[in-house]
N, C-alpha and C. Protein backbone atom coordinates (compact mmCIF):
# COMPACT_ATOMS: atom_id res chain seq x y z
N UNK A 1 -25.11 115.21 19.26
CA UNK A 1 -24.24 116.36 19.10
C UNK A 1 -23.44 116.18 17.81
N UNK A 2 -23.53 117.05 17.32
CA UNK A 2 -22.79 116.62 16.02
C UNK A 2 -21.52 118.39 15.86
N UNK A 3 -19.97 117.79 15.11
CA UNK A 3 -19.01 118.66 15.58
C UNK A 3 -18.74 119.12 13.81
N UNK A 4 -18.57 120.17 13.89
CA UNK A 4 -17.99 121.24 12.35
C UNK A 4 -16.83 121.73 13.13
N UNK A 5 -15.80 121.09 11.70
CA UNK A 5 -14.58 121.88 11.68
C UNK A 5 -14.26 122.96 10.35
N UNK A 6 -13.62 124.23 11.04
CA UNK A 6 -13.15 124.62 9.99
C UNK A 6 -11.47 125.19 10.16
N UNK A 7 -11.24 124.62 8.54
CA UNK A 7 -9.58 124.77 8.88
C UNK A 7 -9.24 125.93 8.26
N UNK A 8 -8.05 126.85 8.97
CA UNK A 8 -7.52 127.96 8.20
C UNK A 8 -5.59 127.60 8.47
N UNK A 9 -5.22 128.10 7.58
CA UNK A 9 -3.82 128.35 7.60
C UNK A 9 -3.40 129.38 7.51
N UNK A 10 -2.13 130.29 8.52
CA UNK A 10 -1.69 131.30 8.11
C UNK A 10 -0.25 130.90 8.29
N UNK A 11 0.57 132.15 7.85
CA UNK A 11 2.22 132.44 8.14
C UNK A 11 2.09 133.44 9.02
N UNK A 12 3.14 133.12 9.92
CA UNK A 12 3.72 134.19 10.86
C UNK A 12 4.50 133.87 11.63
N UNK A 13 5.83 135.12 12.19
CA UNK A 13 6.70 134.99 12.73
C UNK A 13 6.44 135.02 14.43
N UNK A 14 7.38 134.54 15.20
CA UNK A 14 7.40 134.64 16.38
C UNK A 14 9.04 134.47 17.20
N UNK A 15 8.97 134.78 18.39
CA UNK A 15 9.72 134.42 19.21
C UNK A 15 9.78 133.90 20.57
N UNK A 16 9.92 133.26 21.25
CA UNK A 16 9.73 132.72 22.38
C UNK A 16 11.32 132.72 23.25
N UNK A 17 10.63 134.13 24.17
CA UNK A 17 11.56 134.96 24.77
C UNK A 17 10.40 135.53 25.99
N UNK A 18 11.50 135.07 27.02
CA UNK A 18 10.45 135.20 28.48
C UNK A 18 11.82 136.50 29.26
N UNK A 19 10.84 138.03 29.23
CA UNK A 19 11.59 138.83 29.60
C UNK A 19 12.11 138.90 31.00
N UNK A 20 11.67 137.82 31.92
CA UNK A 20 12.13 137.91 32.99
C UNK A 20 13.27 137.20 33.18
N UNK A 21 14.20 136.31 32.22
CA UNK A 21 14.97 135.37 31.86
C UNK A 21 16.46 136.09 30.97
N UNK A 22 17.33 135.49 31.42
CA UNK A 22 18.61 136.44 30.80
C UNK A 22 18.46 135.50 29.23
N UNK A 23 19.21 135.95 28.33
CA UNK A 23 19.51 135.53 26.71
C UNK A 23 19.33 133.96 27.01
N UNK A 24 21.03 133.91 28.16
CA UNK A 24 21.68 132.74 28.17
C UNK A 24 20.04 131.21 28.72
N UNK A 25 19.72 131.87 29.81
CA UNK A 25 18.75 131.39 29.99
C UNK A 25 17.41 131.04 28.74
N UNK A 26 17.00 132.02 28.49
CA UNK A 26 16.16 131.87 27.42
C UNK A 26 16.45 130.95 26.13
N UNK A 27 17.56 131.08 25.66
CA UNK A 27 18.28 130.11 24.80
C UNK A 27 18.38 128.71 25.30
N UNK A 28 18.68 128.54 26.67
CA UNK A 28 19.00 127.13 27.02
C UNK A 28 17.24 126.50 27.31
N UNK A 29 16.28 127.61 27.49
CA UNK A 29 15.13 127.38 27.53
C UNK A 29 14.00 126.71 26.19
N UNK A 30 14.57 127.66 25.13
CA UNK A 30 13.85 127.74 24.02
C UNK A 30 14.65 127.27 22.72
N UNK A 31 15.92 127.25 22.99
CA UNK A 31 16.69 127.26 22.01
C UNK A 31 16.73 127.58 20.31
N UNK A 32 16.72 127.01 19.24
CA UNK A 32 16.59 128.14 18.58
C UNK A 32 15.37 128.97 17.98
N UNK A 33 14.21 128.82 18.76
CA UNK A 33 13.13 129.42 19.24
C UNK A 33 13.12 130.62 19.90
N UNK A 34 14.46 131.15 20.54
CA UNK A 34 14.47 132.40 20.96
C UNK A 34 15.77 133.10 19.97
N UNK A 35 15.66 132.81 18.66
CA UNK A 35 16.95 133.50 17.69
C UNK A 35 16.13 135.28 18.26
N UNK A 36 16.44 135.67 18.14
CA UNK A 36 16.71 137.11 18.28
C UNK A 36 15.95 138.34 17.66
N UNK A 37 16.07 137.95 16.32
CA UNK A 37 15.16 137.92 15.12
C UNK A 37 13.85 137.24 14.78
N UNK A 38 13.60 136.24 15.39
CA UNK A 38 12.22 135.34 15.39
C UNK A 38 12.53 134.31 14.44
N UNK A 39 11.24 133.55 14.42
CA UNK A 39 11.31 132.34 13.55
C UNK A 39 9.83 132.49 12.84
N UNK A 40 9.55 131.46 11.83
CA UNK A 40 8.26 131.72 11.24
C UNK A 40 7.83 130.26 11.13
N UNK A 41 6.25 129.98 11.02
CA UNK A 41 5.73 128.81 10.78
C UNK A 41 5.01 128.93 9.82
N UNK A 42 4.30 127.63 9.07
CA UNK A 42 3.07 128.04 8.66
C UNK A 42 2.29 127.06 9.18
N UNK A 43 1.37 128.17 10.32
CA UNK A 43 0.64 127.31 11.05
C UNK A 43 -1.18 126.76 10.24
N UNK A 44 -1.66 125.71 10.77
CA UNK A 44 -3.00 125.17 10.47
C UNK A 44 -3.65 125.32 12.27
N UNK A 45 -4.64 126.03 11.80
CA UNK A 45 -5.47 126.84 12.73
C UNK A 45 -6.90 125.90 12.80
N UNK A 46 -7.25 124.78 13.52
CA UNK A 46 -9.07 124.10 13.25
C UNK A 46 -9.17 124.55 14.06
N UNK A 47 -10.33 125.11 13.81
CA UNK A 47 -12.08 125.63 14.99
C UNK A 47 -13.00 124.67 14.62
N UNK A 48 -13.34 124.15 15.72
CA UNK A 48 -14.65 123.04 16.22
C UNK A 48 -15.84 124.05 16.90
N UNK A 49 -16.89 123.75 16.09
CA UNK A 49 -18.12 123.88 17.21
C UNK A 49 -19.05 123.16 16.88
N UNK A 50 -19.59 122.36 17.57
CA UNK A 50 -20.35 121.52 18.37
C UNK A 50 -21.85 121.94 18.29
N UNK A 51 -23.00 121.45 18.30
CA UNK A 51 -24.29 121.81 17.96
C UNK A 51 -25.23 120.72 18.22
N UNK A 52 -26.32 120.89 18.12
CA UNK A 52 -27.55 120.00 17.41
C UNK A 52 -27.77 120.53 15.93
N UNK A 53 -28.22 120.24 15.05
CA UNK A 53 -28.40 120.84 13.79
C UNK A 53 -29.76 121.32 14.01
N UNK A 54 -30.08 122.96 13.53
CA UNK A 54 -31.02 123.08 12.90
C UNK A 54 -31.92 122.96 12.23
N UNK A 55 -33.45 122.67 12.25
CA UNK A 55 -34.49 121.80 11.62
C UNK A 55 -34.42 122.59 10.40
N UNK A 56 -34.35 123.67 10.43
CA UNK A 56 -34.47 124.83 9.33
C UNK A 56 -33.49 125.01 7.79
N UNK A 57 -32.52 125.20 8.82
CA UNK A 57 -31.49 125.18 7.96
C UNK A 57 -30.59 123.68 7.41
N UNK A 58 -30.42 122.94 8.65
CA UNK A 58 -29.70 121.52 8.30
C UNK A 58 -28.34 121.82 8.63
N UNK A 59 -28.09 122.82 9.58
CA UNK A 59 -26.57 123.32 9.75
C UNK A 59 -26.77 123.69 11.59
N UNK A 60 -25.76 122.99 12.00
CA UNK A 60 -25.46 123.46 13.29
C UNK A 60 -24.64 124.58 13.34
N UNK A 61 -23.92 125.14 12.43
CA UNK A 61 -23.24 126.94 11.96
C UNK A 61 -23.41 127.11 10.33
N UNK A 62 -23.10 127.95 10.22
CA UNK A 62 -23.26 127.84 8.70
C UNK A 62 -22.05 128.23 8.56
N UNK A 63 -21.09 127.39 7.42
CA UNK A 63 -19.79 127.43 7.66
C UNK A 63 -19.42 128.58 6.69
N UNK A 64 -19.89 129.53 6.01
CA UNK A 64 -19.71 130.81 5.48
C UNK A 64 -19.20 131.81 6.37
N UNK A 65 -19.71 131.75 7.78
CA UNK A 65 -20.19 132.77 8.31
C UNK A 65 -19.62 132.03 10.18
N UNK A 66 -18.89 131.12 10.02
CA UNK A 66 -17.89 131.07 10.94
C UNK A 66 -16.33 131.00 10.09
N UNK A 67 -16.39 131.15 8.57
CA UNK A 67 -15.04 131.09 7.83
C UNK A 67 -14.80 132.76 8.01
N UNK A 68 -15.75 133.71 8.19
CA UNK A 68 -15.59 134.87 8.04
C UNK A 68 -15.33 135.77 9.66
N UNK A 69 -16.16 134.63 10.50
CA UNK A 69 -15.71 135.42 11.85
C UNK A 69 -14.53 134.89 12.19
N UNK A 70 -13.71 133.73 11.54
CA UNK A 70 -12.01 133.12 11.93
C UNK A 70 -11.60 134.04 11.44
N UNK A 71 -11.63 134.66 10.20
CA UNK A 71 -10.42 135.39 9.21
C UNK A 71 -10.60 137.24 9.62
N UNK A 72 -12.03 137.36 10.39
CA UNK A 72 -12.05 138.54 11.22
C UNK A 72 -11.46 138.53 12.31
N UNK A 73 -11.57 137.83 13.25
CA UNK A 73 -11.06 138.21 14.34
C UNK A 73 -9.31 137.65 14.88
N UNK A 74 -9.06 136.40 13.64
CA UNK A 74 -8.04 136.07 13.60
C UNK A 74 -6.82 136.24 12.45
N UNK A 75 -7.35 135.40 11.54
CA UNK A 75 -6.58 135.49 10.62
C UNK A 75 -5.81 136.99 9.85
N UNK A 76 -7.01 137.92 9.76
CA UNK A 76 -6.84 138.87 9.72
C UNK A 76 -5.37 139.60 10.39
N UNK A 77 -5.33 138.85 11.38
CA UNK A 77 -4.66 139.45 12.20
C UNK A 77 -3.39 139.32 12.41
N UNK A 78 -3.28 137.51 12.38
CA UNK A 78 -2.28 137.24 12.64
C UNK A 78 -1.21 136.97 11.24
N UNK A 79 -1.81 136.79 10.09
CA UNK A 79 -1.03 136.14 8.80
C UNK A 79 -0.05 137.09 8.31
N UNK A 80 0.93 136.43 8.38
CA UNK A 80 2.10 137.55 7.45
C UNK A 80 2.40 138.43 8.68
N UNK A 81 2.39 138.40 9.91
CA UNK A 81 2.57 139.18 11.02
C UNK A 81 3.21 138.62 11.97
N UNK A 82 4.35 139.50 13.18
CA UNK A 82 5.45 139.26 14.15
C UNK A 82 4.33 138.98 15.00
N UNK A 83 4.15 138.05 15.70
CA UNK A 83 3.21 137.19 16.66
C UNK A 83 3.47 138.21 18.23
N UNK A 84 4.49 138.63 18.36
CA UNK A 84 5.43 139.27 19.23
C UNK A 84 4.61 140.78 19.60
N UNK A 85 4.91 141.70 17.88
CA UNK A 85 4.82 142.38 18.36
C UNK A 85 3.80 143.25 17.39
N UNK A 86 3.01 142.47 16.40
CA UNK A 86 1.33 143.20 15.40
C UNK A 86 0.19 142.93 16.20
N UNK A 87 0.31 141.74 17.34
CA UNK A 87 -0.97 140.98 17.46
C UNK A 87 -1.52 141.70 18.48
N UNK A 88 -2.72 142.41 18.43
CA UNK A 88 -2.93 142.98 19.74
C UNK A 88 -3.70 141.84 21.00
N UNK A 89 -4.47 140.78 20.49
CA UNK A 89 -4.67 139.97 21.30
C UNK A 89 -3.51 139.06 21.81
N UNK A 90 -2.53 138.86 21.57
CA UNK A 90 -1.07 138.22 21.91
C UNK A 90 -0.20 139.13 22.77
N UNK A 91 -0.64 140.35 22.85
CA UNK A 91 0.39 141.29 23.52
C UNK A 91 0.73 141.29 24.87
N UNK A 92 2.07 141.17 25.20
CA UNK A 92 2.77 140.85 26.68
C UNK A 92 2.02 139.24 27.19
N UNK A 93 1.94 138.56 26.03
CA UNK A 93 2.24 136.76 25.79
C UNK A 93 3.73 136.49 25.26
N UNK A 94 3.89 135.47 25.72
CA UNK A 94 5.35 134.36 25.14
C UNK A 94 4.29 133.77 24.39
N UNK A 95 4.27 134.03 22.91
CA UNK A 95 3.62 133.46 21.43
C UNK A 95 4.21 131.94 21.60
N UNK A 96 3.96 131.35 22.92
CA UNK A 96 3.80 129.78 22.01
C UNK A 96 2.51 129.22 21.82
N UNK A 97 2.66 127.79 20.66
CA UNK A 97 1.74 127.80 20.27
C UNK A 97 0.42 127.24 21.85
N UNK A 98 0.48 126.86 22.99
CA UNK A 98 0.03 126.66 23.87
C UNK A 98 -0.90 128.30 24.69
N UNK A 99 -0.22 129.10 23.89
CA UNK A 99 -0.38 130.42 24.48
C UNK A 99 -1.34 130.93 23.65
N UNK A 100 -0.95 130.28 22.15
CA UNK A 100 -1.68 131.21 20.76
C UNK A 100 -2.82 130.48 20.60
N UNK A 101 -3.26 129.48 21.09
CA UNK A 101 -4.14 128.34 20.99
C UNK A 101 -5.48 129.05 22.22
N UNK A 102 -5.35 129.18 23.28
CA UNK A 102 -6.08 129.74 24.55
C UNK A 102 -6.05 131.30 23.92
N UNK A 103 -5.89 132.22 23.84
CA UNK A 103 -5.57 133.16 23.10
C UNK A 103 -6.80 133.21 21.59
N UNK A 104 -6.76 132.25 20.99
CA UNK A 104 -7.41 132.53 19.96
C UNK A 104 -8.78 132.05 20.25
N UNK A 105 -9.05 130.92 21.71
CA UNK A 105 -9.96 130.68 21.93
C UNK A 105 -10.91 132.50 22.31
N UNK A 106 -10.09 132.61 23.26
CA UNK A 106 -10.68 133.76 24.15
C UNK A 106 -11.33 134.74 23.22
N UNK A 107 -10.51 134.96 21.74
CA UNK A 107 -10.75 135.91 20.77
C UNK A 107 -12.11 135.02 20.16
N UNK A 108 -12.29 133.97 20.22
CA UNK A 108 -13.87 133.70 19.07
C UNK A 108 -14.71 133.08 20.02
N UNK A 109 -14.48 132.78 20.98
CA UNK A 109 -15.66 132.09 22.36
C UNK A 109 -17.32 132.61 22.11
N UNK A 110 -16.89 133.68 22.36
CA UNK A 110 -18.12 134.80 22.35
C UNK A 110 -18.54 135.57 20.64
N UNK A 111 -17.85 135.09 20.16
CA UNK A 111 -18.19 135.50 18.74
C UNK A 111 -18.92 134.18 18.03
N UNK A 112 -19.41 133.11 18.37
CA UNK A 112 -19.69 132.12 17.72
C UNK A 112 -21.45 132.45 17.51
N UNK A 113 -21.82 132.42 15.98
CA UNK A 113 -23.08 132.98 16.51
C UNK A 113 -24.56 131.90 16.55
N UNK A 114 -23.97 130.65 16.22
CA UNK A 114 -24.62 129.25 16.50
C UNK A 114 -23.96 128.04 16.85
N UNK A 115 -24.21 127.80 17.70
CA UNK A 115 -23.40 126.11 18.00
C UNK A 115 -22.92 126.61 19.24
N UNK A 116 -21.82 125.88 19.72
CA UNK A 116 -20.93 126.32 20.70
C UNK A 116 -19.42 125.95 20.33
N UNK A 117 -18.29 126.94 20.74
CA UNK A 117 -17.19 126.74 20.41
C UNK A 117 -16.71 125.76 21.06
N UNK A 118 -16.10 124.35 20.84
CA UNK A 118 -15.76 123.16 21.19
C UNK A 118 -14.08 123.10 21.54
N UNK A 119 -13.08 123.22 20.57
CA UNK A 119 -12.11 123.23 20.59
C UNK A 119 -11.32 124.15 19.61
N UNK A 120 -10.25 124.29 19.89
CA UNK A 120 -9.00 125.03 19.13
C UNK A 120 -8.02 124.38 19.01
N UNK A 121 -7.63 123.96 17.51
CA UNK A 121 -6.53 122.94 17.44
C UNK A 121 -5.20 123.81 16.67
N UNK A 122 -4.07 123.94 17.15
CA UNK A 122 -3.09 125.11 16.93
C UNK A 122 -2.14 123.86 16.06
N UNK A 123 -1.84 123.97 15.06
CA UNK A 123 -0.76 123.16 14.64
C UNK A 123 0.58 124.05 14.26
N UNK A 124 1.58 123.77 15.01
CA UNK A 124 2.98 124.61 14.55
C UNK A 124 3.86 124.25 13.41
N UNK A 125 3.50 122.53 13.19
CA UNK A 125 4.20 121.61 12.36
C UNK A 125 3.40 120.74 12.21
N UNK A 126 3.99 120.22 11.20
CA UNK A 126 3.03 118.65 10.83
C UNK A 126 3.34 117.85 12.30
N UNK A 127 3.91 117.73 12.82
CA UNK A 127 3.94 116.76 14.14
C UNK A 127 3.91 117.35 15.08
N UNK A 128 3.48 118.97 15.47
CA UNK A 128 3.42 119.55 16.65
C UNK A 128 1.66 120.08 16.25
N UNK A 129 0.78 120.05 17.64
CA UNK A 129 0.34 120.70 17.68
C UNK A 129 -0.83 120.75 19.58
N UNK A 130 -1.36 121.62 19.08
CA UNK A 130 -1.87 122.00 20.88
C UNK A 130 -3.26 122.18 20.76
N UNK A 131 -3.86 121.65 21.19
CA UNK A 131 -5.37 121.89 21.25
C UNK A 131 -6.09 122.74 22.78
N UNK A 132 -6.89 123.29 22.51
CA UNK A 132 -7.67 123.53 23.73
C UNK A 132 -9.02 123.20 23.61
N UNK A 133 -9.85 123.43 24.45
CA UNK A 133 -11.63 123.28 24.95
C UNK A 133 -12.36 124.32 25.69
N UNK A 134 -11.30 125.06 26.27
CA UNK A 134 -11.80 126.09 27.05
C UNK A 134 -11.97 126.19 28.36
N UNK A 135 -11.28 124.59 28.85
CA UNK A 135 -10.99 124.08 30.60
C UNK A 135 -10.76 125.41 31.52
């Protein structure tokens, strides 16, 4: 099995604000993660998929053409955008990155058009980040 990553980076704002929760709550929850106004990252986005390689080609994806279905179905979407309230795959989510990570899986699972989608690695910060597999 052999694994291809490809990395993207975008900017975008968010807030992490759970409407069933008063301010006071939400604040003592999220703290300054629920400012009012939002906050912004610049997140690093890896997509893994996983394969045998092709006798043909020598590529278990061809990384042209999974750089173009990330920046379609994601990037596109999310960069330079309120996580809150542009994203239509994020909508009536709490945008954390645990949320935006499963979330972005769900958005390219089925869009992968060789290999299989392996993981989603969400980085919020250089020392934060959340991965999924698709458990």
């Amino acid at each position: 099995m052999v694994y291809v990553t490809r990395r993207e980076v975008f900017s975008a704002s968010h807030r992490l604000f759970n409407e069933s929760l008063t301010s006071e709550e939400n604040i003592s929850l999220y703290d300054k993660c629920s400012n009012k106004y939002g906050h912004g990252h610049n997140f690093v986005l890896e997509v893994v998929v996983s394969g045998e390689i092709d006798k043909s080609t020598g590529y278990v994806i061809d990384l042209k053409i999974l750089k173009k279905v990330i920046k379609e179905k994601i990037i596109d979407k999310v960069d330079h955008h309120h996580l809150n309230y542009e994203v239509d795959f994020l909508e009536g989510i709490i945008p954390t990155s645990e949320n935006i990570c499963v979330a972005v899986w769900n958005e390219l699972h089925n869009n992968i058009p060789s290999g299989k989608l392996f993981s989603v690695k969400l980085f919020e910060t250089e020392n934060n980040y959340v991965e999924y597999r698709g458990e």
